[in-house]
Each structure stands twice: as structure tokens, then as C-alpha cells.
N, C-alpha and C. Protein backbone atom coordinates (compact mmCIF):
# COMPACT_ATOMS: atom_id res chain seq x y z
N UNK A 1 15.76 -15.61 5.16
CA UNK A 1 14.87 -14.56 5.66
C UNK A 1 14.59 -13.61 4.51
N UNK A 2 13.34 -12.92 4.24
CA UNK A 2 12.84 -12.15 3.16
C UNK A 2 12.44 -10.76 4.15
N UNK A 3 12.68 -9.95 3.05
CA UNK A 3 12.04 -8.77 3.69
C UNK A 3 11.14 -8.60 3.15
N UNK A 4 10.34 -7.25 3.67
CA UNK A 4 8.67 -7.44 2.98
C UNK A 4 8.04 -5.81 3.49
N UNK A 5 6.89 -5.66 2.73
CA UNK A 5 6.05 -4.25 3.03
C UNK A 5 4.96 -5.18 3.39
N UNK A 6 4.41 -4.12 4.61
CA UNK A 6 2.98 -4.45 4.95
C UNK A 6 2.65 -3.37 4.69
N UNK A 7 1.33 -2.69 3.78
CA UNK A 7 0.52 -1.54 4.02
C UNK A 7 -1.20 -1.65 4.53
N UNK A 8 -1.09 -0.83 5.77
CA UNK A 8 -2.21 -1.09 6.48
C UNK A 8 -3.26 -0.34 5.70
N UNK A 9 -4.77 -0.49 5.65
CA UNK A 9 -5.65 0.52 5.28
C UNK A 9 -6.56 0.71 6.40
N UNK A 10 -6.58 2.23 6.06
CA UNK A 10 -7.44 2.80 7.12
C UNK A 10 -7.28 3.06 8.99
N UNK A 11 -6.25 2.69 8.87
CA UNK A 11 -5.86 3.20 11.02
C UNK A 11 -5.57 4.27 10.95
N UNK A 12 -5.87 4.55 12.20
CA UNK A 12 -5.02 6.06 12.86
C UNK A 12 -5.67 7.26 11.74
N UNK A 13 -6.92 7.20 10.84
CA UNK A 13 -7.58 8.10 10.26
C UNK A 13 -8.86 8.72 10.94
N UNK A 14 -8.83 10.23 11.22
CA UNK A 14 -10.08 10.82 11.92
C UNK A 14 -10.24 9.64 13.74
N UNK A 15 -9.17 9.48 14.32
CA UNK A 15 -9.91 9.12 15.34
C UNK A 15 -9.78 7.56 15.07
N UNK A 16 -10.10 7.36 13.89
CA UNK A 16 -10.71 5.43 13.65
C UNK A 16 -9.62 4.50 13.63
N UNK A 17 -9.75 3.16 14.11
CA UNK A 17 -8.94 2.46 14.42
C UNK A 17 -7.06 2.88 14.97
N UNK A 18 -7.59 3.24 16.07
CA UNK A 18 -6.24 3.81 16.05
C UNK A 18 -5.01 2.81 17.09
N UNK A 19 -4.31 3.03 16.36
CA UNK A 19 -3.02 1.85 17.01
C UNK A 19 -1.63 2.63 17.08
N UNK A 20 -1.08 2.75 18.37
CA UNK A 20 0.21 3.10 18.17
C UNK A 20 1.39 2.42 17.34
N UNK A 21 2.17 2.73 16.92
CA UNK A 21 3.01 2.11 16.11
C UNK A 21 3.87 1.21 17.07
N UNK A 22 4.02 1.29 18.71
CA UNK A 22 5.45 0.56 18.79
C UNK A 22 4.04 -0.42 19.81
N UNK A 23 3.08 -0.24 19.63
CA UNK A 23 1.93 -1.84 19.68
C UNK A 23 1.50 -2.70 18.90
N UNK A 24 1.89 -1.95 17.40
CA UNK A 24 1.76 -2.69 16.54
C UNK A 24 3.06 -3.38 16.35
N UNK A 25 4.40 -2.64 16.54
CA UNK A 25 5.93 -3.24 16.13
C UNK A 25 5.54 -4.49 17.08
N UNK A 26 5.02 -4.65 18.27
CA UNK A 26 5.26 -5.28 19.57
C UNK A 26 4.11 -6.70 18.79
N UNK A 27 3.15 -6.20 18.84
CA UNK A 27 2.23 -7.48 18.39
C UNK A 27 2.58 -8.16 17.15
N UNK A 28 3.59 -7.41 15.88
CA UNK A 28 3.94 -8.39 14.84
C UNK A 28 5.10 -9.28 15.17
N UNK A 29 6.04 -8.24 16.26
CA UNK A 29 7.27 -9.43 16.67
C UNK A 29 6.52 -10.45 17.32
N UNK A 30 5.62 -10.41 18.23
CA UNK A 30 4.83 -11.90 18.95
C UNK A 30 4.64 -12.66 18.47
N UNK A 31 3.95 -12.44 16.85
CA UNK A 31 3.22 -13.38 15.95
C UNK A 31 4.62 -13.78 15.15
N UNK A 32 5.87 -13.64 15.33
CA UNK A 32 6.66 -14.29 14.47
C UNK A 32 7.83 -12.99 13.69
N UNK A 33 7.19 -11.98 13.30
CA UNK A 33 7.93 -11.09 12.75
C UNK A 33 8.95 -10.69 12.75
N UNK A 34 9.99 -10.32 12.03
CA UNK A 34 11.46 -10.26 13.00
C UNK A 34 11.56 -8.81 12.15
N UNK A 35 12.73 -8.06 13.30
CA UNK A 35 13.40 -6.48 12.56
C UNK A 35 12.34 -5.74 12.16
N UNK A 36 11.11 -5.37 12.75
CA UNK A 36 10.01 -4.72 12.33
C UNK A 36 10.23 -3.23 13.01
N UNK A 37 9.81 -2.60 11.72
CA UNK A 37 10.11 -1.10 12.04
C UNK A 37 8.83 -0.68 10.71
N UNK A 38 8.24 0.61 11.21
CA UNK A 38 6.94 1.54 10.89
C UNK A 38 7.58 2.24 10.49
N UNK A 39 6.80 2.88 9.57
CA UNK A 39 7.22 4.54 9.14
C UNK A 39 5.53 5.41 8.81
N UNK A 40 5.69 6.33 9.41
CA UNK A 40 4.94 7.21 9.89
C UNK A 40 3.50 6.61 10.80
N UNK A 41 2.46 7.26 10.74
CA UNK A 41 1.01 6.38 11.50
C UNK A 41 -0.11 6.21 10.91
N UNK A 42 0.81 6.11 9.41
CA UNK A 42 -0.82 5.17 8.28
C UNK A 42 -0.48 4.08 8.64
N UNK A 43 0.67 3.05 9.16
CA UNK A 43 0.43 1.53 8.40
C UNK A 43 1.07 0.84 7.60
N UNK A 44 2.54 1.86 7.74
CA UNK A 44 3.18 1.23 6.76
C UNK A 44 4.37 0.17 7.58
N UNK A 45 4.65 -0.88 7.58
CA UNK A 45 5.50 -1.78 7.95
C UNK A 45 6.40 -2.55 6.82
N UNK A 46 7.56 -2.69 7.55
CA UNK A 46 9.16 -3.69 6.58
C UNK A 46 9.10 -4.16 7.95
N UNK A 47 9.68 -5.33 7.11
CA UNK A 47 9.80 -6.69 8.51
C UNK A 47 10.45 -7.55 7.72
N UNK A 48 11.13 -8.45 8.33
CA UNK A 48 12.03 -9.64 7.80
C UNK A 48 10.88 -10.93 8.11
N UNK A 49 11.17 -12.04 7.54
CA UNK A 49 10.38 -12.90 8.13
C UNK A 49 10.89 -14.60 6.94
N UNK A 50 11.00 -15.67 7.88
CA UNK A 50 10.70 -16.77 7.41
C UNK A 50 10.24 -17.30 6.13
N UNK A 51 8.66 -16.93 6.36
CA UNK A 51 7.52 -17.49 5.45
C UNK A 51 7.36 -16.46 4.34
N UNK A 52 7.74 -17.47 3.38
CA UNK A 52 7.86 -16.87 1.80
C UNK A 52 6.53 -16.55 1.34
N UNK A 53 5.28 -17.24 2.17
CA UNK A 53 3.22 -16.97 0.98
C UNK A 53 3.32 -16.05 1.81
N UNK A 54 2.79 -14.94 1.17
CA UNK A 54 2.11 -13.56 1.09
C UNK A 54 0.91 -13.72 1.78
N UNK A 55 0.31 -14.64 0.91
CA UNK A 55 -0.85 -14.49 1.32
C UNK A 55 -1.28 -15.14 3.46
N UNK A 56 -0.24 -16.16 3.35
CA UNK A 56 0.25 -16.47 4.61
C UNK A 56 0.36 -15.42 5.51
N UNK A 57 1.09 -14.64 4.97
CA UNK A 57 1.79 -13.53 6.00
C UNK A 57 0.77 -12.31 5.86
N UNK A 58 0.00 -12.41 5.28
CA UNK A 58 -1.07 -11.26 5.19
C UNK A 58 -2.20 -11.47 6.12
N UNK A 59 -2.42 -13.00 6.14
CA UNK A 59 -3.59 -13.58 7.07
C UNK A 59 -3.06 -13.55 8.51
N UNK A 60 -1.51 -13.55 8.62
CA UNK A 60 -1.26 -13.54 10.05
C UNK A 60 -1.44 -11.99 10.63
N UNK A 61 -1.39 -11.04 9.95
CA UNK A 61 -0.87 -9.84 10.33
C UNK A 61 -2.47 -9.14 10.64
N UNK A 62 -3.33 -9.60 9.79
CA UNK A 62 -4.77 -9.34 9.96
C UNK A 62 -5.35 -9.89 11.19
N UNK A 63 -5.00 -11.12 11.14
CA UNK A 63 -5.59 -11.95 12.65
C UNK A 63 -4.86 -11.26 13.91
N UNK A 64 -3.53 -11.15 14.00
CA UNK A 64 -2.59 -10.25 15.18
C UNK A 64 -3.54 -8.86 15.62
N UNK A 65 -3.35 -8.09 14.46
CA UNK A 65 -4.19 -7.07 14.55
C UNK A 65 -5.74 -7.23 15.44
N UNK A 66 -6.21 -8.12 15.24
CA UNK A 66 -7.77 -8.28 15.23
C UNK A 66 -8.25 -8.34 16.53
N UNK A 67 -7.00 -9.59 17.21
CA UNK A 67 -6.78 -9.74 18.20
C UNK A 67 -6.13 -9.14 19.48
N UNK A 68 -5.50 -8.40 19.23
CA UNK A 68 -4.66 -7.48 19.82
C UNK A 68 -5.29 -6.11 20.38
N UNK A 69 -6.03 -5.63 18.79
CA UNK A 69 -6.63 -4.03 18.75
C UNK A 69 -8.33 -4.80 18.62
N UNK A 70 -8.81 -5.37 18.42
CA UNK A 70 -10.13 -5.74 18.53
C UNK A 70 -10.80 -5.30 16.89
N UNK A 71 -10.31 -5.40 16.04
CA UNK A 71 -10.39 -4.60 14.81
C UNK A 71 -10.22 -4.91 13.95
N UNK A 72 -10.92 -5.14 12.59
CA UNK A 72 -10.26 -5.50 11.29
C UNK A 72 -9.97 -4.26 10.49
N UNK A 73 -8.65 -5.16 9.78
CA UNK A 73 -7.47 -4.12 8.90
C UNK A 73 -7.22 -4.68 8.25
N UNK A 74 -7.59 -4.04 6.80
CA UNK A 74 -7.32 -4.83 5.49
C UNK A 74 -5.85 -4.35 5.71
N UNK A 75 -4.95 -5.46 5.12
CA UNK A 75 -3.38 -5.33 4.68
C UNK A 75 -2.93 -5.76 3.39
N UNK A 76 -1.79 -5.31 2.99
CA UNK A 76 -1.47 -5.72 1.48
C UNK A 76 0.05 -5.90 1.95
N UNK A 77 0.39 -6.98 1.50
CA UNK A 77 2.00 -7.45 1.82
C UNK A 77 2.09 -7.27 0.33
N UNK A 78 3.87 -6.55 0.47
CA UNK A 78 4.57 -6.73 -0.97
C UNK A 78 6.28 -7.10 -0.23
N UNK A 79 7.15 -7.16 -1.62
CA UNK A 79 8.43 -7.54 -1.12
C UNK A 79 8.87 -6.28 -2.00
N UNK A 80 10.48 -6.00 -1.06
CA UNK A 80 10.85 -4.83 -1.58
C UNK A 80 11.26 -4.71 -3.00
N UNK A 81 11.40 -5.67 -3.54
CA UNK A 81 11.63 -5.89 -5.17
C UNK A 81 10.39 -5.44 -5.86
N UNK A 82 9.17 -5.59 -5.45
CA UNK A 82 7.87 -5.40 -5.70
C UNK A 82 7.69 -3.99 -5.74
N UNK A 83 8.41 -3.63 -4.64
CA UNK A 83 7.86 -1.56 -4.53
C UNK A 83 8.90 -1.32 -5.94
N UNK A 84 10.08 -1.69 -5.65
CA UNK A 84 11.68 -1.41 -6.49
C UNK A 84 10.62 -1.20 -8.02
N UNK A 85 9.81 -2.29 -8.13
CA UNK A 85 9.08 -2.23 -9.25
C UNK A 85 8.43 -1.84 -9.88
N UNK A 86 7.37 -1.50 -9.04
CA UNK A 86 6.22 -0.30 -9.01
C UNK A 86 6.96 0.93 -9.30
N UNK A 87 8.12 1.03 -8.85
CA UNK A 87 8.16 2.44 -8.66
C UNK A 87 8.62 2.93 -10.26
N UNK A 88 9.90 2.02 -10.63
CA UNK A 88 10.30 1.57 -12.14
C UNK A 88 9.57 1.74 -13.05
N UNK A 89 8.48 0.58 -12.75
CA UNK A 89 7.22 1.29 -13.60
C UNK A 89 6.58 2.04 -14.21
N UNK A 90 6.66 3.48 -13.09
CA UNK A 90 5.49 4.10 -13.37
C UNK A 90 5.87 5.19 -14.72
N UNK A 91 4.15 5.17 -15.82
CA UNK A 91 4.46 6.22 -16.28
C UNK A 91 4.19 7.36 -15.90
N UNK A 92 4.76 7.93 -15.17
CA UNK A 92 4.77 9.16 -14.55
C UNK A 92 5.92 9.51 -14.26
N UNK A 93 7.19 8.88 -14.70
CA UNK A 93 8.40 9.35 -13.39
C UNK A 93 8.88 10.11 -13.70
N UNK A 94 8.88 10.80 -14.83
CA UNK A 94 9.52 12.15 -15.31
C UNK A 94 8.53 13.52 -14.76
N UNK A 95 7.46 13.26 -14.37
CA UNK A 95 6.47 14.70 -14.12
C UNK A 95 7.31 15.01 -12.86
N UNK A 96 7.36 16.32 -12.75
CA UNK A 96 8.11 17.10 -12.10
C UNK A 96 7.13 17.57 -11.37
N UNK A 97 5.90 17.24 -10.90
CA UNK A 97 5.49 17.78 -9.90
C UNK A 97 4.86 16.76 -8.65
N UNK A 98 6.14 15.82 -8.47
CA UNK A 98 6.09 15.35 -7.78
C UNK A 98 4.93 14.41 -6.73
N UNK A 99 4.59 15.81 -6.14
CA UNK A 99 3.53 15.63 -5.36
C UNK A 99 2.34 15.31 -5.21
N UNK A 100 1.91 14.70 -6.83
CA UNK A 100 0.72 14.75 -7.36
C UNK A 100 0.70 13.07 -7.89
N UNK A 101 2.19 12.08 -7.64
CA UNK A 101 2.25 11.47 -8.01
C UNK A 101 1.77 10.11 -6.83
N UNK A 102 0.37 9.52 -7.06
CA UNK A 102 -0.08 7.93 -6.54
C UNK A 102 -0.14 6.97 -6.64
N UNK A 103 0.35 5.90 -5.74
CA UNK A 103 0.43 4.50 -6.19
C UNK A 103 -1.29 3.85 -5.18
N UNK A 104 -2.42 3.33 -5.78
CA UNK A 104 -3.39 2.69 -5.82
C UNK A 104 -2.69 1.32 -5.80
N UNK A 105 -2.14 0.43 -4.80
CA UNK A 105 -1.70 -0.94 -4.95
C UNK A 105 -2.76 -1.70 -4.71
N UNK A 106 -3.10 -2.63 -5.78
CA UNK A 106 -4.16 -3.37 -5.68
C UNK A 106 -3.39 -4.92 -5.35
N UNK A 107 -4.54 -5.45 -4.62
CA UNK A 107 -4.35 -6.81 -3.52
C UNK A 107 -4.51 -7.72 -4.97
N UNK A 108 -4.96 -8.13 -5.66
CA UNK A 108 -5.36 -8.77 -6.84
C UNK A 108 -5.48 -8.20 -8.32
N UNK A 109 -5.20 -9.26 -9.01
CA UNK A 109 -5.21 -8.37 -10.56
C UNK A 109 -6.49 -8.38 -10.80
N UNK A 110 -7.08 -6.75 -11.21
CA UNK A 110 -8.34 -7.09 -11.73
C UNK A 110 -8.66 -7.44 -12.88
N UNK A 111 -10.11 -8.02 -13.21
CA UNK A 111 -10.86 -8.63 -14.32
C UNK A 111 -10.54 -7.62 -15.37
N UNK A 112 -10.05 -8.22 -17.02
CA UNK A 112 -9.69 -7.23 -18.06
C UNK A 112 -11.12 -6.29 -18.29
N UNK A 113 -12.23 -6.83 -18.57
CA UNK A 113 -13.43 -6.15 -18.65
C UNK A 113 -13.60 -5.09 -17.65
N UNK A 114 -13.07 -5.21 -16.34
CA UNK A 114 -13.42 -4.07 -15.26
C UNK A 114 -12.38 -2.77 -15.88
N UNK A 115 -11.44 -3.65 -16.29
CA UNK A 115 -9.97 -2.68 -16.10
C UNK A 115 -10.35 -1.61 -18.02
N UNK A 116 -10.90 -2.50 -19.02
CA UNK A 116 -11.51 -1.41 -19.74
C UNK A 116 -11.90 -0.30 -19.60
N UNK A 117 -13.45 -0.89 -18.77
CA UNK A 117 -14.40 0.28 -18.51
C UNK A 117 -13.59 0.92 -18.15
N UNK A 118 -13.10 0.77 -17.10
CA UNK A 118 -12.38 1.80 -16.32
C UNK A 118 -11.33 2.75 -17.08
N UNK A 119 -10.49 2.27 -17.89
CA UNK A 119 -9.81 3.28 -19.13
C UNK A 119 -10.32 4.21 -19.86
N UNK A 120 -12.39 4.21 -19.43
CA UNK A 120 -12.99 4.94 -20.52
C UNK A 120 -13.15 6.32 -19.48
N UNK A 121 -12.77 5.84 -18.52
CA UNK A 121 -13.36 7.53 -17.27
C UNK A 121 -12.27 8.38 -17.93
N UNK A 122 -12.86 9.34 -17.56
CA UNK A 122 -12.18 10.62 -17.91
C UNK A 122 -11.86 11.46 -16.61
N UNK A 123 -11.52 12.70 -15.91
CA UNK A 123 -10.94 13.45 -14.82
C UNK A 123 -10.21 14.47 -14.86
N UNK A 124 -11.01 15.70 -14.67
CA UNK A 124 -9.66 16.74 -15.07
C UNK A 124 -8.90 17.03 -13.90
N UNK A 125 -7.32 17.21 -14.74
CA UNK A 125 -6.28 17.36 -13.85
C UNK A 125 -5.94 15.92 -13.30
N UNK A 126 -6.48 14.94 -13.57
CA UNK A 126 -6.08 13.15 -12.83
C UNK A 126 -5.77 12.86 -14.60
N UNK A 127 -4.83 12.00 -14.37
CA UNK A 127 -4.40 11.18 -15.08
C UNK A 127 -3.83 9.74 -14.48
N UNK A 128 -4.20 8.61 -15.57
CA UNK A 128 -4.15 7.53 -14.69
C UNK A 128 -3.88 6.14 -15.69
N UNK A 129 -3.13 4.92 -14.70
CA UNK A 129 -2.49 4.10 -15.88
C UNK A 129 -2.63 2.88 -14.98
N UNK A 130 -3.55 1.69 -14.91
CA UNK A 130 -3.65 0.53 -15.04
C UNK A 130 -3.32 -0.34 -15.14
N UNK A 131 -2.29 -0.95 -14.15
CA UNK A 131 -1.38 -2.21 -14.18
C UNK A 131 -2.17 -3.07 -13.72
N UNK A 132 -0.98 -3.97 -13.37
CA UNK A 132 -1.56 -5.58 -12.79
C UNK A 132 -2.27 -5.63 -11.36
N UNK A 133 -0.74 -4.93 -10.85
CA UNK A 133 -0.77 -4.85 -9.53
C UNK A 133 -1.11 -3.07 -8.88
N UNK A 134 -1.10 -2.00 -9.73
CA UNK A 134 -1.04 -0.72 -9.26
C UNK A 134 -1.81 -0.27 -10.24
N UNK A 135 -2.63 1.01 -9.57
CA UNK A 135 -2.94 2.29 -10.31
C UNK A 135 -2.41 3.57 -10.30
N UNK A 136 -1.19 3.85 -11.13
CA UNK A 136 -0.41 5.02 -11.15
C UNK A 136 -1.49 6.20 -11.13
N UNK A 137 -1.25 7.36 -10.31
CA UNK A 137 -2.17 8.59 -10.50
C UNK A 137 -1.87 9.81 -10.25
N UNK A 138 -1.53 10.71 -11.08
CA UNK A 138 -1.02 11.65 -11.62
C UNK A 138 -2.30 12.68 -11.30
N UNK A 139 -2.38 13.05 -9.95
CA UNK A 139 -3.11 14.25 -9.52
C UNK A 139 -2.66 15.69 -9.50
N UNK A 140 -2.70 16.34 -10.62
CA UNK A 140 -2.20 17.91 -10.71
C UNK A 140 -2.79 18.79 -9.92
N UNK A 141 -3.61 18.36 -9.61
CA UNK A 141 -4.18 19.38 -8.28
C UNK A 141 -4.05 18.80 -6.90
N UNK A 142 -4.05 17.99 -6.84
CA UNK A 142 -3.46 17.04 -5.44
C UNK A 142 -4.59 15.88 -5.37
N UNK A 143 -3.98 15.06 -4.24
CA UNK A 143 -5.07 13.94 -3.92
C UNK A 143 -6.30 14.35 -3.24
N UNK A 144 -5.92 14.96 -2.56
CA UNK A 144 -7.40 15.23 -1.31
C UNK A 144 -8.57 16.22 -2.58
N UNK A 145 -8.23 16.62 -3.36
CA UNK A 145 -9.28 17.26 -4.55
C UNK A 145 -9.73 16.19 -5.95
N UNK A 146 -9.49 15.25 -5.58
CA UNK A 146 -8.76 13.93 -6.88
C UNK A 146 -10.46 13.44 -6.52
N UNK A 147 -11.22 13.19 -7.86
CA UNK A 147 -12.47 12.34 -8.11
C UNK A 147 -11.83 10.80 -7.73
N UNK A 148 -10.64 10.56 -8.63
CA UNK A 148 -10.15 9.51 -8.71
C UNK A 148 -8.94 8.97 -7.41
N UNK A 149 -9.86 8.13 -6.48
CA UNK A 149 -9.45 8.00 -5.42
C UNK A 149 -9.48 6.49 -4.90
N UNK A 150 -8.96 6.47 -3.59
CA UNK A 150 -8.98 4.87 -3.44
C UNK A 150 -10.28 3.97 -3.24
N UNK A 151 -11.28 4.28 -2.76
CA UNK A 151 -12.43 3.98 -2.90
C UNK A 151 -13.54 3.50 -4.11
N UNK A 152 -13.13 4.84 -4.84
CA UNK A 152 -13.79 4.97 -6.64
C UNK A 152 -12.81 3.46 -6.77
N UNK A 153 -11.28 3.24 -7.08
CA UNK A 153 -11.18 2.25 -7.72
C UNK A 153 -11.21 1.12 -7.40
N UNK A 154 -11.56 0.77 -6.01
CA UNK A 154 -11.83 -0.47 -5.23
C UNK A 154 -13.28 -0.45 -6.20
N UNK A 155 -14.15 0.25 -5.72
CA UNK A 155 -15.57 0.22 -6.36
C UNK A 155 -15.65 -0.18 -8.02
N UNK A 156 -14.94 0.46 -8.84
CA UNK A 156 -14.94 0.42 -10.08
C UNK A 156 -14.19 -1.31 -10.17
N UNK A 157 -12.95 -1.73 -10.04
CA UNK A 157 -12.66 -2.67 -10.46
C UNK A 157 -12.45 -3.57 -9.45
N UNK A 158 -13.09 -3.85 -8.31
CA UNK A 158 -13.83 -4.54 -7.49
C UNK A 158 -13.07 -5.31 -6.58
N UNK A 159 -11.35 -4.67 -6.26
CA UNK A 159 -10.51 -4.73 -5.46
C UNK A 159 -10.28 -4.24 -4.40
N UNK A 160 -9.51 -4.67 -3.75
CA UNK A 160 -9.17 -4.35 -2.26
C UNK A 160 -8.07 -3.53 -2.92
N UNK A 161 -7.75 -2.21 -2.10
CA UNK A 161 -6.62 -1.48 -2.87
C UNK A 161 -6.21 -0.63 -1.41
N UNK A 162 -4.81 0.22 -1.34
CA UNK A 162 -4.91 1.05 -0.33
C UNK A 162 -3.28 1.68 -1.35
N UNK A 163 -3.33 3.25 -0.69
CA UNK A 163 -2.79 4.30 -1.09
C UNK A 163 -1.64 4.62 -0.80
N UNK A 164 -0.70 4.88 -1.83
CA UNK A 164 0.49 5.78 -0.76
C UNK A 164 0.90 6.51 -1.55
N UNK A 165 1.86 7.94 -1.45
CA UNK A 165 2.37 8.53 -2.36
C UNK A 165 3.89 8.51 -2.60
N UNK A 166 4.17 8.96 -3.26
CA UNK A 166 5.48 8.30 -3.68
C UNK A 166 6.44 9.21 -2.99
N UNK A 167 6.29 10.05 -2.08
CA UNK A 167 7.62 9.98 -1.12
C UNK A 167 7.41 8.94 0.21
N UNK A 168 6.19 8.24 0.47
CA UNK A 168 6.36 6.61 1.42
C UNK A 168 6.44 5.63 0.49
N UNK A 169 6.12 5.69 -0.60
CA UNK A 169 6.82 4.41 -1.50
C UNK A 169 8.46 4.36 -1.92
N UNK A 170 9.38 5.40 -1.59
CA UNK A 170 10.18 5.56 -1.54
C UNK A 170 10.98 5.55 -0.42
N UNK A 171 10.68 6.21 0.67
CA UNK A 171 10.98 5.86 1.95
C UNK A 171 10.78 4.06 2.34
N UNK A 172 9.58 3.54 2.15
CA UNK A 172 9.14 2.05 2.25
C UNK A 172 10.75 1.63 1.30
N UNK A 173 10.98 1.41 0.36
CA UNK A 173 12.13 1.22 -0.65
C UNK A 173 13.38 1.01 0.14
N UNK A 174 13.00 2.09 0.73
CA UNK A 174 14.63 3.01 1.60
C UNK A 174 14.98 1.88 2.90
N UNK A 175 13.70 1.57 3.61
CA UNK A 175 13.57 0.70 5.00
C UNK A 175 13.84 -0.68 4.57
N UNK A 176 13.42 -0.98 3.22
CA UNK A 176 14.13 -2.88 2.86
C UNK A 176 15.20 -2.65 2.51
N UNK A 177 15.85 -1.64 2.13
CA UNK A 177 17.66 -1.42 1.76
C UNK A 177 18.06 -1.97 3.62
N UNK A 178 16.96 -1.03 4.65
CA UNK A 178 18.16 -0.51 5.55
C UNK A 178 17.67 -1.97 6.51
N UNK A 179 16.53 -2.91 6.34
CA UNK A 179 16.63 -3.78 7.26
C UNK A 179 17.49 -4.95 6.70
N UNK A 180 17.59 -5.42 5.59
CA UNK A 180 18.47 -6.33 5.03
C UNK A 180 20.20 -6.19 5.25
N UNK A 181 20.39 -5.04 5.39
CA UNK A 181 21.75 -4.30 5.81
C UNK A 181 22.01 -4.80 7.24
């Protein structure tokens, strides 16, 4: 059995797509899911499960959803070694202001040519660093004032991406310690 992150994009925002969390716990145990537990009402899910493809377990969790809530929801499956990683990663982990610190997890590595251009933007108060799988983002004024957002970099380097900040990428961390336990 593997444990795993699901991050949902876009539910339970302004009204739109909205799903309670223990209908969603309820519809992923149906489809197979085991030990599934949410944390907060973006979308974030740890679950144990069988099936090792991602991409497998990403297509099931989209179709459940679809079917269930009548709705499509982009999802991004990672494994908790994967966040463990991201988080390792980032250059940012020494800024002390915490709160300013974003993980942009992108579904696919983007094209090197996209991921250039994109090194040439500039942003005051954003600072920002370009992995495989993530866009670290170092918002000194916060996210909700940030040019550089999840949208801009879906648009710019032509990925599916969705957001979290690094006290739920840490908490997410915290929930594959505590379901494997």
C-alpha cells in the first residue's frame, strides 16, 4: 500500500464547485481508496491505495468526482516523498517571512523554451524559481497581491498547475507521516 497527495483545483472557491469534504472522503473510499482523510476545504487529500500509476489514480479520482458532484476537477496526485521533496528543495527555506512562501505544483514538466521565457519576467516583491515539477514563490507582499499567480503560470508555461502554501504543504507532509503510522 502507498500513500499519496491528491490536490484538488478550484472547489469550494466563491460558491463554485462546492463539495463537502466527508462526500468527497465517502466517494474516494467507493472508488477504491483506503484511510482517506482531507485537510481543510480546498482539496487537499492523503489516502493509502494499491495502484502505484499516478496517472491511474489521478484519472480515477477525476472520474469519481465527475460522477458523484456532476463536475470536472483538475487533480494532481503526488506521493509523500514527493512533497518531503519539494519542500527540501525550495530556494526559499531560510526567508523568514514565512507567509509569503508558494508552491505552484505543476502536473508535467514544462517545455525548456517556455521555462526560459519565463525566467525573463520580472515582479516586484515576487521572486521565483523553476523546477521540474514546482514553481517556488516568494511573495513579500502576499499571494492575493502577487502578479505572479497560478493562472499567469499555467498560461505562460502551458501547464496544468494548482497552489498551496507552505503551511498545507507541510501539514499535507504531516498527514502521510500520520496515515502510514
Amino acid at each position: 500500500m502507498n500513500t499519496y497527495v491528491a490536490l484538488l483545483r478550484g472547489i469550494n472557491v466563491s460558491g463554485q464547485k462546492k463539495i463537502r469534504m466527508e462526500d468527497l472522503r465517502a466517494t474516494l473510499e467507493n472508488v477504491g481508496l483506503h484511510r482517506v482523510k482531507t485537510y481543510i476545504q480546498s482539496g487537499n487529500i492523503v489516502f493509502d491505495s494499491m495502484e502505484a500509476e499516478i496517472k491511474t489514480l489521478e484519472a480515477t479520482i477525476y472520474q469519481a468526482i465527475l460522477t458523484d458532484f456532476g463536475f470536472e476537477v483538475p487533480n494532481l496526485v503526488l506521493t509523500g516523498n514527493a512533497i518531503h521533496h519539494i519542500l527540501e528543495s525550495s530556494p526559499f527555506k531560510e526567508e523568514t517571512n514565512e507567509k509569503g512562501l508558494y508552491f505552484v505544483l505543476l502536473k508535467e514538466v514544462p517545455n525548456n523554451a517556455l521555462v526560459s521565457e519565463f525566467n525573463k519576467l520580472k515582479f516586484d516583491n515576487e521572486d521565483f524559481h523553476v523546477a521540474a515539477n514546482c514553481v517556488y514563490l516568494n511573495c513579500r507582499t502576499g499571494y492575493g497581491k502577487a502578479k505572479l499567480n497560478n493562472n499567469l503560470i499555467e498560461r505562460k508555461l502551458k501547464v496544468e498547475a494548482t497552489t498551496r502554501n507552505l503551511r498545507t504543504m507541510q501539514k499535507l507532509l504531516e498527514l502521510t507521516q500520520e496515515v502510514r503510522d
